[in-house]
PDB file of N, CA and C in Angstrom:
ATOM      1  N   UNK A   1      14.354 -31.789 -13.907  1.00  0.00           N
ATOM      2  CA  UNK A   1      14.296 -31.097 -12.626  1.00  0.00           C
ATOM      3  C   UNK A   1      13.997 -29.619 -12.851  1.00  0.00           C
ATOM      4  N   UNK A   2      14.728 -29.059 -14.186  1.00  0.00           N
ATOM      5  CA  UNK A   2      14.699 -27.689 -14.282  1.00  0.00           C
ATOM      6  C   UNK A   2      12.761 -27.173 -14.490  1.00  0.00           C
ATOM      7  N   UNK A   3      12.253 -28.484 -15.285  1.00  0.00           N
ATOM      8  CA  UNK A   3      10.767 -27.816 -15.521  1.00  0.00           C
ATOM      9  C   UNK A   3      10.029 -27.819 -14.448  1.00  0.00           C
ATOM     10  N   UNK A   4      10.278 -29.139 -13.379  1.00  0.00           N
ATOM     11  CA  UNK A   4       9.759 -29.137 -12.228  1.00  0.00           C
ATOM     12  C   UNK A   4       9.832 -27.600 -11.488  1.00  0.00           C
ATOM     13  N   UNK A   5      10.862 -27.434 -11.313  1.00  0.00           N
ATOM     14  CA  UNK A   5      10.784 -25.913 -10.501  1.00  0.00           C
ATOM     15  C   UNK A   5      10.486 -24.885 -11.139  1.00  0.00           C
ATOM     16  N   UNK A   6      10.471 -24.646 -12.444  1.00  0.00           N
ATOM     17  CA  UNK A   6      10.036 -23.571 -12.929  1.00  0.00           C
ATOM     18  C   UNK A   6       8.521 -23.839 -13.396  1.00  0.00           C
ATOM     19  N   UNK A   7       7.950 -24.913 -13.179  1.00  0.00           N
ATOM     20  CA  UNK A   7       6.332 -24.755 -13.423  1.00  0.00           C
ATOM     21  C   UNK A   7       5.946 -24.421 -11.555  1.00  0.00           C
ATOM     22  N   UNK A   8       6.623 -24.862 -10.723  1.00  0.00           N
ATOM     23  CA  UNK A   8       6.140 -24.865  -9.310  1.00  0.00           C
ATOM     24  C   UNK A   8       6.311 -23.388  -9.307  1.00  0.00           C
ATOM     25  N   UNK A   9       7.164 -22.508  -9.829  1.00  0.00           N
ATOM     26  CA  UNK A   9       7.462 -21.027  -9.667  1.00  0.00           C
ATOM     27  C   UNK A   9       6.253 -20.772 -10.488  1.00  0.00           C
ATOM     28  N   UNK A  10       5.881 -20.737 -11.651  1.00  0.00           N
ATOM     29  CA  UNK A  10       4.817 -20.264 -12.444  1.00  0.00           C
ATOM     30  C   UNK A  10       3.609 -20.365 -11.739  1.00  0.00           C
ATOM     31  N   UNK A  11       3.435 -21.399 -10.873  1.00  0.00           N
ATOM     32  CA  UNK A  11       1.803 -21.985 -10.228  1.00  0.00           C
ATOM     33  C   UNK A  11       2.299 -21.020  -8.961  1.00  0.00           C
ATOM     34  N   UNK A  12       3.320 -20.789  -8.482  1.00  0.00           N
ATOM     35  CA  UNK A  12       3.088 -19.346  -7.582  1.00  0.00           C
ATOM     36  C   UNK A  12       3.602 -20.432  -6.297  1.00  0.00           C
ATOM     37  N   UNK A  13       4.155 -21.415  -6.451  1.00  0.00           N
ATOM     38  CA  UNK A  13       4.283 -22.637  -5.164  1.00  0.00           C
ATOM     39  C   UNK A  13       6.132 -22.656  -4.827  1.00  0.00           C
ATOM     40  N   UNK A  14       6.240 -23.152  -3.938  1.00  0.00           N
ATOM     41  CA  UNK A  14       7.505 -23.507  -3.238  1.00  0.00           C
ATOM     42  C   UNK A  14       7.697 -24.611  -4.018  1.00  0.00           C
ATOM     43  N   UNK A  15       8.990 -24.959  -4.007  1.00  0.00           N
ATOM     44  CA  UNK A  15       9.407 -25.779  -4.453  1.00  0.00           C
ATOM     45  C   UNK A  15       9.857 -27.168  -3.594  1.00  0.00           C
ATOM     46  N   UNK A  16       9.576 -28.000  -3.591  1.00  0.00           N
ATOM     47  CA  UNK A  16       9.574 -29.240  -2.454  1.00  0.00           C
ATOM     48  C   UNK A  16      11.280 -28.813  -2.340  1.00  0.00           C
ATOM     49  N   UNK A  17      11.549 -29.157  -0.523  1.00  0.00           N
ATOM     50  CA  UNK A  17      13.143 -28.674  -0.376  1.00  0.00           C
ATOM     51  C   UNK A  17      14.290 -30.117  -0.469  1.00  0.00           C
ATOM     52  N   UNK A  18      13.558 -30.637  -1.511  1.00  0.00           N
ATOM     53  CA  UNK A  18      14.756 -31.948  -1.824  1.00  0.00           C
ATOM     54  C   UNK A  18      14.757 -31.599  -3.248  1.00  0.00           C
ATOM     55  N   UNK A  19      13.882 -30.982  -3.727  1.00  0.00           N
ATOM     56  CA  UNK A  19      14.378 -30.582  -5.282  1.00  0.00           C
ATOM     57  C   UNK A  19      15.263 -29.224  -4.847  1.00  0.00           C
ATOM     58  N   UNK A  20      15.004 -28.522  -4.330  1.00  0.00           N
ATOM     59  CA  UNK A  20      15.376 -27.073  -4.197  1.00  0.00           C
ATOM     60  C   UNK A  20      17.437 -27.942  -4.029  1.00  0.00           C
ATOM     61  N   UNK A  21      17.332 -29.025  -2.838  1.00  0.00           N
ATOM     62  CA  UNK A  21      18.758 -29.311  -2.583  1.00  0.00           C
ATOM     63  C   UNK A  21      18.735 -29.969  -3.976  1.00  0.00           C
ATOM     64  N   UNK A  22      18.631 -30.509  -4.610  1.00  0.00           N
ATOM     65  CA  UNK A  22      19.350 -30.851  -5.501  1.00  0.00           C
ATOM     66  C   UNK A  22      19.901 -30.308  -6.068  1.00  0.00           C
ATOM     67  N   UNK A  23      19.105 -29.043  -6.732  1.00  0.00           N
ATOM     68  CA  UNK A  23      18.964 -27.828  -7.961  1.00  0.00           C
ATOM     69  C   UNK A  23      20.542 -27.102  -7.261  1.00  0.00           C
ATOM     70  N   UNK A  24      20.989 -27.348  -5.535  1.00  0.00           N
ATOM     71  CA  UNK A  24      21.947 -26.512  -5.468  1.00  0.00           C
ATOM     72  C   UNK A  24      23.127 -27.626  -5.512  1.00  0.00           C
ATOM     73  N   UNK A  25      22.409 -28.770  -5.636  1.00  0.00           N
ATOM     74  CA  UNK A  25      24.168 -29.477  -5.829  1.00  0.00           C
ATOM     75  C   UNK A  25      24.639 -29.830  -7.089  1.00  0.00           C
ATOM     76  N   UNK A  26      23.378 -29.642  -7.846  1.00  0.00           N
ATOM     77  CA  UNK A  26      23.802 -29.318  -9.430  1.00  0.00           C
ATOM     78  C   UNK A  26      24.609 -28.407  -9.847  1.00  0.00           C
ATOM     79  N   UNK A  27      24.106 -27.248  -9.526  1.00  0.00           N
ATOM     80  CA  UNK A  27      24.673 -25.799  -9.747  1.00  0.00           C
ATOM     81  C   UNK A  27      26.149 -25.810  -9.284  1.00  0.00           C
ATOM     82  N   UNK A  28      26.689 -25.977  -7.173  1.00  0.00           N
ATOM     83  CA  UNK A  28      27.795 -26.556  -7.359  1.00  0.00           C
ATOM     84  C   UNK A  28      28.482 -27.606  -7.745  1.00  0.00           C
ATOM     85  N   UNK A  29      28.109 -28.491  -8.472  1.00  0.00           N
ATOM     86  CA  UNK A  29      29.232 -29.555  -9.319  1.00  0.00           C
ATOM     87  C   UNK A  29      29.227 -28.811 -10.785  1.00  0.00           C
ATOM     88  N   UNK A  30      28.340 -28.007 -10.835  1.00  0.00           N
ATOM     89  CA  UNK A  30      28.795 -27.115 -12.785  1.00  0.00           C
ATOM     90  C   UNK A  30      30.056 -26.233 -12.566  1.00  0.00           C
ATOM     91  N   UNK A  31      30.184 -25.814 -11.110  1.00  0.00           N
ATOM     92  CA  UNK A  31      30.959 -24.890 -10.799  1.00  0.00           C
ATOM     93  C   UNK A  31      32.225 -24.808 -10.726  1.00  0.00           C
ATOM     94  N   UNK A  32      32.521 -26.561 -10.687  1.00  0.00           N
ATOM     95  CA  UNK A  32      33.841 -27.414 -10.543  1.00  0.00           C
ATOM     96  C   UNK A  32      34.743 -27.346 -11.973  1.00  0.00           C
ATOM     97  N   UNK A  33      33.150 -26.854 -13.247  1.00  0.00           N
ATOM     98  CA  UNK A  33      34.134 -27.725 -14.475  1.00  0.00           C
ATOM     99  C   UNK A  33      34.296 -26.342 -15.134  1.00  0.00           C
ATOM    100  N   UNK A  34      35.130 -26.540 -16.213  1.00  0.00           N
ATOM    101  CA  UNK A  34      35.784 -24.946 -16.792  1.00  0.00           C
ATOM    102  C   UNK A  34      34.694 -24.643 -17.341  1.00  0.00           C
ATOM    103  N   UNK A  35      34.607 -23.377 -17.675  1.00  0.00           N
ATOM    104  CA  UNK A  35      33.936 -22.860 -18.917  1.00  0.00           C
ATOM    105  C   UNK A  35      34.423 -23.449 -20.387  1.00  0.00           C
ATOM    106  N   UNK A  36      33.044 -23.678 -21.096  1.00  0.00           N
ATOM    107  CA  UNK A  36      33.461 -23.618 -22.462  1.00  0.00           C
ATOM    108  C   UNK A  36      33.169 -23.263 -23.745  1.00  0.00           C
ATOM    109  N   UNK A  37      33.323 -22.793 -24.832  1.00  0.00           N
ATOM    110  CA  UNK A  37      32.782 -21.834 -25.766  1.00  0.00           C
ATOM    111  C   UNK A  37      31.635 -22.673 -26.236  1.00  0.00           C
ATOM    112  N   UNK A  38      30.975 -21.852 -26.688  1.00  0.00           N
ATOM    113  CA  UNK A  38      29.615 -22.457 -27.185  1.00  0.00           C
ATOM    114  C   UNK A  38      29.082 -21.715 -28.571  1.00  0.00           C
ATOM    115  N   UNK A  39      29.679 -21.766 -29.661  1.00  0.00           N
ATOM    116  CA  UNK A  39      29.745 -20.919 -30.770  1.00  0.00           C
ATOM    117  C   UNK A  39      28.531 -20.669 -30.851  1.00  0.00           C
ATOM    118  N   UNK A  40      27.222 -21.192 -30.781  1.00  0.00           N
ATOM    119  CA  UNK A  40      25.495 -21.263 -30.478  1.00  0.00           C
ATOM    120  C   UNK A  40      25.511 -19.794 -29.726  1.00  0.00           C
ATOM    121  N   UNK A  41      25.964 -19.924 -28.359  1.00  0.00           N
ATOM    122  CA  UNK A  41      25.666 -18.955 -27.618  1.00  0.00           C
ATOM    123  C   UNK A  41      26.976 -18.520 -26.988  1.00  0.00           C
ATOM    124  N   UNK A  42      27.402 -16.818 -28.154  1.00  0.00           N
ATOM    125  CA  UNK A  42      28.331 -16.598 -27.654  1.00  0.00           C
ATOM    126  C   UNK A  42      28.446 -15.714 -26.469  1.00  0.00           C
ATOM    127  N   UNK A  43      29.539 -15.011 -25.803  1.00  0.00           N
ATOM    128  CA  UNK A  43      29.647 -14.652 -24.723  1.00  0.00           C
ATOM    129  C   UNK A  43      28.860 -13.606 -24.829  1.00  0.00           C
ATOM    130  N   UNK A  44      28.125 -12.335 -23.732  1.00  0.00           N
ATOM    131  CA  UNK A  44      27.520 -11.545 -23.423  1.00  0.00           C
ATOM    132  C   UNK A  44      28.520 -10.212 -23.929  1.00  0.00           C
ATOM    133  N   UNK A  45      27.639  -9.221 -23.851  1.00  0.00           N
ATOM    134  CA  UNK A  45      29.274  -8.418 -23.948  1.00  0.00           C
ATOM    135  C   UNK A  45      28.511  -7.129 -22.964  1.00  0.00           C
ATOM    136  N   UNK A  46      29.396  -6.432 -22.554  1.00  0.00           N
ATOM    137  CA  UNK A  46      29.470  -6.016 -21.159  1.00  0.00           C
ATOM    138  C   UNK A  46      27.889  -4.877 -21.346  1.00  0.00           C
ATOM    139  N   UNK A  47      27.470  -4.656 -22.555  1.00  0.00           N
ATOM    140  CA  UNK A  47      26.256  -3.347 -23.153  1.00  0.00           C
ATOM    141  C   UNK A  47      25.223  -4.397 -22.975  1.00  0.00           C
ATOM    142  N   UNK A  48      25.241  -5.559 -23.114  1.00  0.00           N
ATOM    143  CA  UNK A  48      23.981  -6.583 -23.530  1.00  0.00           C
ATOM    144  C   UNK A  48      23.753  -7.221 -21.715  1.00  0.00           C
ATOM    145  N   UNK A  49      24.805  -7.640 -21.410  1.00  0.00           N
ATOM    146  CA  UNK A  49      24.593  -7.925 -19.555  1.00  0.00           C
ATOM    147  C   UNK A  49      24.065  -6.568 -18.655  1.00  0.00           C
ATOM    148  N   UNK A  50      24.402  -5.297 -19.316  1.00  0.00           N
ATOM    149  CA  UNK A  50      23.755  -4.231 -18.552  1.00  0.00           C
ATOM    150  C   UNK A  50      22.218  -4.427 -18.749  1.00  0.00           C
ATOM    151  N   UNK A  51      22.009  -4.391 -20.263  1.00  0.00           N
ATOM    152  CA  UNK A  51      20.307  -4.156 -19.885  1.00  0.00           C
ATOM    153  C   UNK A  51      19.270  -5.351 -19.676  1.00  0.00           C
ATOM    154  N   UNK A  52      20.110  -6.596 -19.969  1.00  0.00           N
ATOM    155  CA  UNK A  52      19.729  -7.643 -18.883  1.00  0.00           C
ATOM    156  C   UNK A  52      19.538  -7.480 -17.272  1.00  0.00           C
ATOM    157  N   UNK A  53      20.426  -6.736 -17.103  1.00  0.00           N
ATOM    158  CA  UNK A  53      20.493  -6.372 -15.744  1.00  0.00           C
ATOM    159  C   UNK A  53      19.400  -5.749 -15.555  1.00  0.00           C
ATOM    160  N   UNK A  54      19.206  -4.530 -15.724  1.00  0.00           N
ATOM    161  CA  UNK A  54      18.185  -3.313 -16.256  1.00  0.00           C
ATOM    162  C   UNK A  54      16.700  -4.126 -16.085  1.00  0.00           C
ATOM    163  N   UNK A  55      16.590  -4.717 -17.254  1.00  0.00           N
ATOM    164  CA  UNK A  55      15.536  -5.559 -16.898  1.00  0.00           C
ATOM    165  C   UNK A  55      15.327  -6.548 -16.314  1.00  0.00           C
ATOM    166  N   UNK A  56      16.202  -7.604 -15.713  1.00  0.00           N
ATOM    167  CA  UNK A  56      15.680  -7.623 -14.322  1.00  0.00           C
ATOM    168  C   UNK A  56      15.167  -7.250 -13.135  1.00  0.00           C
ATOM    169  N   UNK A  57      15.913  -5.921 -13.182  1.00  0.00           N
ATOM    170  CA  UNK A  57      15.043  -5.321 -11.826  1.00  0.00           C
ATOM    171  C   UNK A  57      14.415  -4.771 -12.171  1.00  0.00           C
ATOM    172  N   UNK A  58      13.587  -4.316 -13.807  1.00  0.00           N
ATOM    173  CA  UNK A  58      12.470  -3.858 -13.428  1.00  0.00           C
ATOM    174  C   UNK A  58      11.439  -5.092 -13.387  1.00  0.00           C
ATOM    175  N   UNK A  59      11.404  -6.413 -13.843  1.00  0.00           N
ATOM    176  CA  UNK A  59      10.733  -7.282 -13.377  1.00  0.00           C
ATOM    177  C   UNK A  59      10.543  -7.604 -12.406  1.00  0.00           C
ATOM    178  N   UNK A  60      11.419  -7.303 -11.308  1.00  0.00           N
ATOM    179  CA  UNK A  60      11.528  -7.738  -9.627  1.00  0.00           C
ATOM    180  C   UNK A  60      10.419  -6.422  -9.458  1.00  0.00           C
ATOM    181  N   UNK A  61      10.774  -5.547  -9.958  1.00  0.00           N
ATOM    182  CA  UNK A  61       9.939  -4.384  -9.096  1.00  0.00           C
ATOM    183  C   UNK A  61       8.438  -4.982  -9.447  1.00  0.00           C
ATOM    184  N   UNK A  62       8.493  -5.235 -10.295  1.00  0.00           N
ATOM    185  CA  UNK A  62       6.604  -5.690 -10.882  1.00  0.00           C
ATOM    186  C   UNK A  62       6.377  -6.503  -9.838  1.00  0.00           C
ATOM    187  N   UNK A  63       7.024  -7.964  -9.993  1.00  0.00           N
ATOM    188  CA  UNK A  63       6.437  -9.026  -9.163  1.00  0.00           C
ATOM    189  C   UNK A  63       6.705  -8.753  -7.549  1.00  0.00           C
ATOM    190  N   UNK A  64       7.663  -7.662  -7.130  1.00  0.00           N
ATOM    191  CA  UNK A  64       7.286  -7.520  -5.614  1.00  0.00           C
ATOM    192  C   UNK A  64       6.311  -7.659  -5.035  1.00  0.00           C
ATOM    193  N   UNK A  65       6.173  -8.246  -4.119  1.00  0.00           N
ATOM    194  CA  UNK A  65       4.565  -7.892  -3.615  1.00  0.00           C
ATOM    195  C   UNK A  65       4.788  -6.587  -2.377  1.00  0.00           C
ATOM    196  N   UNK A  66       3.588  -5.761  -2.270  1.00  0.00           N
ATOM    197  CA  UNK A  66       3.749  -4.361  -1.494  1.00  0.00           C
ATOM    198  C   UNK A  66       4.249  -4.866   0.143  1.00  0.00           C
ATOM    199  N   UNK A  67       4.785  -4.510   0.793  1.00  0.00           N
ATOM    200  CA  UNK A  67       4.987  -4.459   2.473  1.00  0.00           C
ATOM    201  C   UNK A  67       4.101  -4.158   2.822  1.00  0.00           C
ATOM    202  N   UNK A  68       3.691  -4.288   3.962  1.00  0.00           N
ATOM    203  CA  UNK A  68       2.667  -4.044   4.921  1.00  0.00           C
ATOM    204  C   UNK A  68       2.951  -4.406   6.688  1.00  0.00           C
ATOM    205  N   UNK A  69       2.237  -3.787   7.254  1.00  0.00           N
ATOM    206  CA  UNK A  69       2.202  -3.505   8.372  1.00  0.00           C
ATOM    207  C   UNK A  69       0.664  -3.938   9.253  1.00  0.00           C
ATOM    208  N   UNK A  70       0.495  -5.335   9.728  1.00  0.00           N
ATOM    209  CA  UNK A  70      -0.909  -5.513  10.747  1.00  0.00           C
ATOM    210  C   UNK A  70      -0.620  -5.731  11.914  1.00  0.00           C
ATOM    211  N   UNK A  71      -1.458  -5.644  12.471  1.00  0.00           N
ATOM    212  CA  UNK A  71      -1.616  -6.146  14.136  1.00  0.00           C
ATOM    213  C   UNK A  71      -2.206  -7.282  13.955  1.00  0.00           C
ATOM    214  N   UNK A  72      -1.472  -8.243  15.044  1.00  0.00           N
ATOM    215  CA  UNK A  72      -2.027  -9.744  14.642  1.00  0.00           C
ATOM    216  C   UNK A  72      -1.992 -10.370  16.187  1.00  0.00           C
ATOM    217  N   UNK A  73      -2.630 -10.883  16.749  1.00  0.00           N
ATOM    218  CA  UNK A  73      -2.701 -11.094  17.704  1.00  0.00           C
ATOM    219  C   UNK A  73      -1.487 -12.230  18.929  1.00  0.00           C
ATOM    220  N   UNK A  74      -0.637 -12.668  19.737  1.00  0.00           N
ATOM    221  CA  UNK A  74      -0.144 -12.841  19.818  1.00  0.00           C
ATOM    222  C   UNK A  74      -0.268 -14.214  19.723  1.00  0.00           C
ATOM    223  N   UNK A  75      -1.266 -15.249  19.775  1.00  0.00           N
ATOM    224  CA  UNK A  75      -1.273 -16.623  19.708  1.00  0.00           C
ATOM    225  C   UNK A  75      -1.696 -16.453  18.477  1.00  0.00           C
ATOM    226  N   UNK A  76      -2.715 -15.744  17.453  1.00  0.00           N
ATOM    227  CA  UNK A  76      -2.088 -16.585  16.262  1.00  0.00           C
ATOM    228  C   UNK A  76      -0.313 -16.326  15.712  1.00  0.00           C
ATOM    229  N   UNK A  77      -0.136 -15.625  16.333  1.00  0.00           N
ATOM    230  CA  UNK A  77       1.730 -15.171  15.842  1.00  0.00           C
ATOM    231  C   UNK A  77       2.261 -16.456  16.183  1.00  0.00           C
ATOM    232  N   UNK A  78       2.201 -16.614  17.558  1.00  0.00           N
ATOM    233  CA  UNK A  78       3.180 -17.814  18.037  1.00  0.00           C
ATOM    234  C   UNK A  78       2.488 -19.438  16.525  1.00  0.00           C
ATOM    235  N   UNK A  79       1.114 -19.302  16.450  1.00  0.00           N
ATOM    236  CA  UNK A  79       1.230 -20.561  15.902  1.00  0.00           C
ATOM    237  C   UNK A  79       1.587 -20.693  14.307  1.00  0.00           C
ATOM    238  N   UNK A  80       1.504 -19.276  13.843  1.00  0.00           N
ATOM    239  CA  UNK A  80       2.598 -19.352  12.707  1.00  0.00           C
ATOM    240  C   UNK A  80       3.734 -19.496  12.682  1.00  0.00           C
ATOM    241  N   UNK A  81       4.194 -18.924  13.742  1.00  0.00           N
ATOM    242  CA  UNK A  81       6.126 -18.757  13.804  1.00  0.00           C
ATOM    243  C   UNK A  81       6.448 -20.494  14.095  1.00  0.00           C
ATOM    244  N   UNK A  82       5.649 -21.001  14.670  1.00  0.00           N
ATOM    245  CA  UNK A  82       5.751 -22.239  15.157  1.00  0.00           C
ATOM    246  C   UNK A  82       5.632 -23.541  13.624  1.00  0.00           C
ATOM    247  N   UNK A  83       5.202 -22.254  12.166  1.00  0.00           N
ATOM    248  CA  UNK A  83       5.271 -23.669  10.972  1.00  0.00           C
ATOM    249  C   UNK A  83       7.043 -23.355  10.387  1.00  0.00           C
ATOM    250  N   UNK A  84       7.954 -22.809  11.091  1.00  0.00           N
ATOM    251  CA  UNK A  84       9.450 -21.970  10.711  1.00  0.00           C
ATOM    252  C   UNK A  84       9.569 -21.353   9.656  1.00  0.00           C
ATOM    253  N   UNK A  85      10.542 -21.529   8.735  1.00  0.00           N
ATOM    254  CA  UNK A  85      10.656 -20.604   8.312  1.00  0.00           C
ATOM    255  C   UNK A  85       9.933 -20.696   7.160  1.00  0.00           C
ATOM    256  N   UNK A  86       9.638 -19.340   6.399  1.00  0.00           N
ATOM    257  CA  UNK A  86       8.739 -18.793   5.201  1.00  0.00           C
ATOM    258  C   UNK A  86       7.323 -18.768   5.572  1.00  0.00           C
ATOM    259  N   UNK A  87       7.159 -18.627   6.923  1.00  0.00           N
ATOM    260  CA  UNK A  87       5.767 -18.435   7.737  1.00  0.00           C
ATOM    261  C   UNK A  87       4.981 -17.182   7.445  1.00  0.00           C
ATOM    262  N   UNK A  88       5.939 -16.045   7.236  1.00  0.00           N
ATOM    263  CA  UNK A  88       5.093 -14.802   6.568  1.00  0.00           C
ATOM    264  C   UNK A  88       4.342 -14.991   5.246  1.00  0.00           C
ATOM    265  N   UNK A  89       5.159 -16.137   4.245  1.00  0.00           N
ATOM    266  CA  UNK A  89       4.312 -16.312   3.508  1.00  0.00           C
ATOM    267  C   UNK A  89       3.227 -17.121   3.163  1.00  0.00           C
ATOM    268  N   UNK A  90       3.473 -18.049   4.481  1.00  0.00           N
ATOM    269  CA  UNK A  90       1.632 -18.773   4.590  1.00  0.00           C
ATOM    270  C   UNK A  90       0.814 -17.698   5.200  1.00  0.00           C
ATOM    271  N   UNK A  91       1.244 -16.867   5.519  1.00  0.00           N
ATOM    272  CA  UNK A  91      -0.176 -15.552   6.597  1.00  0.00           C
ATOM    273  C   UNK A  91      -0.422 -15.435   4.708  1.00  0.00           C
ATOM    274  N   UNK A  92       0.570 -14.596   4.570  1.00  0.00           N
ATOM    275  CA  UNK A  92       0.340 -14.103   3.228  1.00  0.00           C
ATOM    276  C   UNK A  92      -0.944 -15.332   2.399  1.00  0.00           C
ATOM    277  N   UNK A  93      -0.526 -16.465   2.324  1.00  0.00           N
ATOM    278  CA  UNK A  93      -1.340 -17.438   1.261  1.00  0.00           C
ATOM    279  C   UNK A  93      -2.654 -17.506   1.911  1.00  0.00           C
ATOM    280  N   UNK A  94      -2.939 -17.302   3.715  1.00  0.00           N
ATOM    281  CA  UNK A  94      -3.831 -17.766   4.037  1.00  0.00           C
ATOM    282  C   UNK A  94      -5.049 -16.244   3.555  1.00  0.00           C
ATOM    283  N   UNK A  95      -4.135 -15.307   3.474  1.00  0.00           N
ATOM    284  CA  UNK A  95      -4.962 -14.411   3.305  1.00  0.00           C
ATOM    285  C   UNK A  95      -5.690 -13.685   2.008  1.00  0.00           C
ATOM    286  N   UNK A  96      -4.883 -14.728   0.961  1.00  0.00           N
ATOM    287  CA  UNK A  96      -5.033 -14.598  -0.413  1.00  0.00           C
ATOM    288  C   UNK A  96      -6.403 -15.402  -0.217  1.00  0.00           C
ATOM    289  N   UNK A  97      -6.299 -16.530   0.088  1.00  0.00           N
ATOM    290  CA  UNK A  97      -7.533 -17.587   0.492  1.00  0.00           C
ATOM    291  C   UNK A  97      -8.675 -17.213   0.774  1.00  0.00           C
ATOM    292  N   UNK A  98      -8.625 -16.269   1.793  1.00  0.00           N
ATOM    293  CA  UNK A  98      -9.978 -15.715   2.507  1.00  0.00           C
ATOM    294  C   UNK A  98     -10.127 -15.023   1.674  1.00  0.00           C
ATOM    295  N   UNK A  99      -9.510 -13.802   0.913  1.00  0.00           N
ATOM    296  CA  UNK A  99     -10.107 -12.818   0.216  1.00  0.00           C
ATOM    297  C   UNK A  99     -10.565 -12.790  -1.280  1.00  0.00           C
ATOM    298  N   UNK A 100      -9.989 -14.325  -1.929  1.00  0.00           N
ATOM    299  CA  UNK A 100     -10.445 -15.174  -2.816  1.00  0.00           C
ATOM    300  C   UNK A 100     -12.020 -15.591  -2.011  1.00  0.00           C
ATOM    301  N   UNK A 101     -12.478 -16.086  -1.545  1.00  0.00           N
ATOM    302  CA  UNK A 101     -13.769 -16.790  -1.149  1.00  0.00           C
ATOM    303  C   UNK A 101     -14.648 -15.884  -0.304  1.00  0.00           C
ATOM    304  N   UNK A 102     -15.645 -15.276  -1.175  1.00  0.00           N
ATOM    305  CA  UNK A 102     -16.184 -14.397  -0.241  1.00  0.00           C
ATOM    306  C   UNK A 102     -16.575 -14.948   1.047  1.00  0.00           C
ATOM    307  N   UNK A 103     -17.721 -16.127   0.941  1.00  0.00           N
ATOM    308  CA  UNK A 103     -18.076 -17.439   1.945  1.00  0.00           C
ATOM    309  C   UNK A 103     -17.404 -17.485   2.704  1.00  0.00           C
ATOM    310  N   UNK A 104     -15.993 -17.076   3.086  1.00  0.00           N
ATOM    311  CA  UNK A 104     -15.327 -17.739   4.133  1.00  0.00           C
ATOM    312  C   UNK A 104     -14.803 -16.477   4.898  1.00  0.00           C
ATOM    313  N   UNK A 105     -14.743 -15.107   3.951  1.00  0.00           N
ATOM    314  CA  UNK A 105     -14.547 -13.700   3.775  1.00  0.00           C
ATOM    315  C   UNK A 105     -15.615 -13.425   5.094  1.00  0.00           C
ATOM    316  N   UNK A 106     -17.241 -13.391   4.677  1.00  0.00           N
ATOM    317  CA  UNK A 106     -18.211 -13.273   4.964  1.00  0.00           C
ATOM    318  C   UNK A 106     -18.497 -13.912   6.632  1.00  0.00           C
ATOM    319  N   UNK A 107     -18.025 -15.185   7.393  1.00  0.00           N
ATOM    320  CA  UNK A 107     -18.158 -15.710   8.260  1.00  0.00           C
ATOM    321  C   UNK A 107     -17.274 -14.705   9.285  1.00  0.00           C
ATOM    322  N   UNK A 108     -16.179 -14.262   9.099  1.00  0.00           N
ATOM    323  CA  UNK A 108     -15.499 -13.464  10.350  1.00  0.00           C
ATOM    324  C   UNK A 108     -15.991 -11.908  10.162  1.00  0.00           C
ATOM    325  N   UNK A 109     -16.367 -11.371   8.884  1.00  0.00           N
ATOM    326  CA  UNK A 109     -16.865  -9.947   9.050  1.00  0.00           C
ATOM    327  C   UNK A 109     -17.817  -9.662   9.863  1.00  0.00           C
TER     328      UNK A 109
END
């Protein structure tokens, strides 16, 4: 399950939302059982979780994508809002689309 979602994250895709539920009822039933030492991989220590930390967010800052601000007309709004939720990011995909293909770029300019 774990490669499934992390190749669907790599290809830049959602993750189907019956894997996504699974992945969270996994996570809570790990949550149920104690911790236990793992001489392989020992604990973090509080200098090594900082710049883990550290670098995480500067990876978040990379892969952010920028904000923006358009005017969009009010029926195509309604018929996005109308696919629920994570609809900003099909505008977003549809617009990766067009500006990938000049051909299709080229027909509304």
């Amino acid at each position: 399950m774990k490669d499934t979602i992390e190749s669907m994250v790599r290809a830049g895709k959602k993750a189907p939302p019956e894997i996504i539920k699974e992945a969270r009822r996994v996570a809570r039933e790990a949550r149920k059982h104690p911790e236990s030492y793992d001489p392989e991989c020992p604990p973090s220590s509080p200098q090594a979780l900082a710049e883990f930390a550290a670098q995480a967010r500067e990876l978040r800052k990379r892969k952010a994508s920028p904000v923006v601000s358009i005017r969009v007309k009010p029926e195509a709004l309604e018929k996005y809002r109308a696919l629920g939720k994570g609809y900003t990011g099909t505008m977003g995909d549809v617009l990766n689309y067009v500006a990938d293909n000049p051909e299709i770029l080229a027909k509304v300019l």
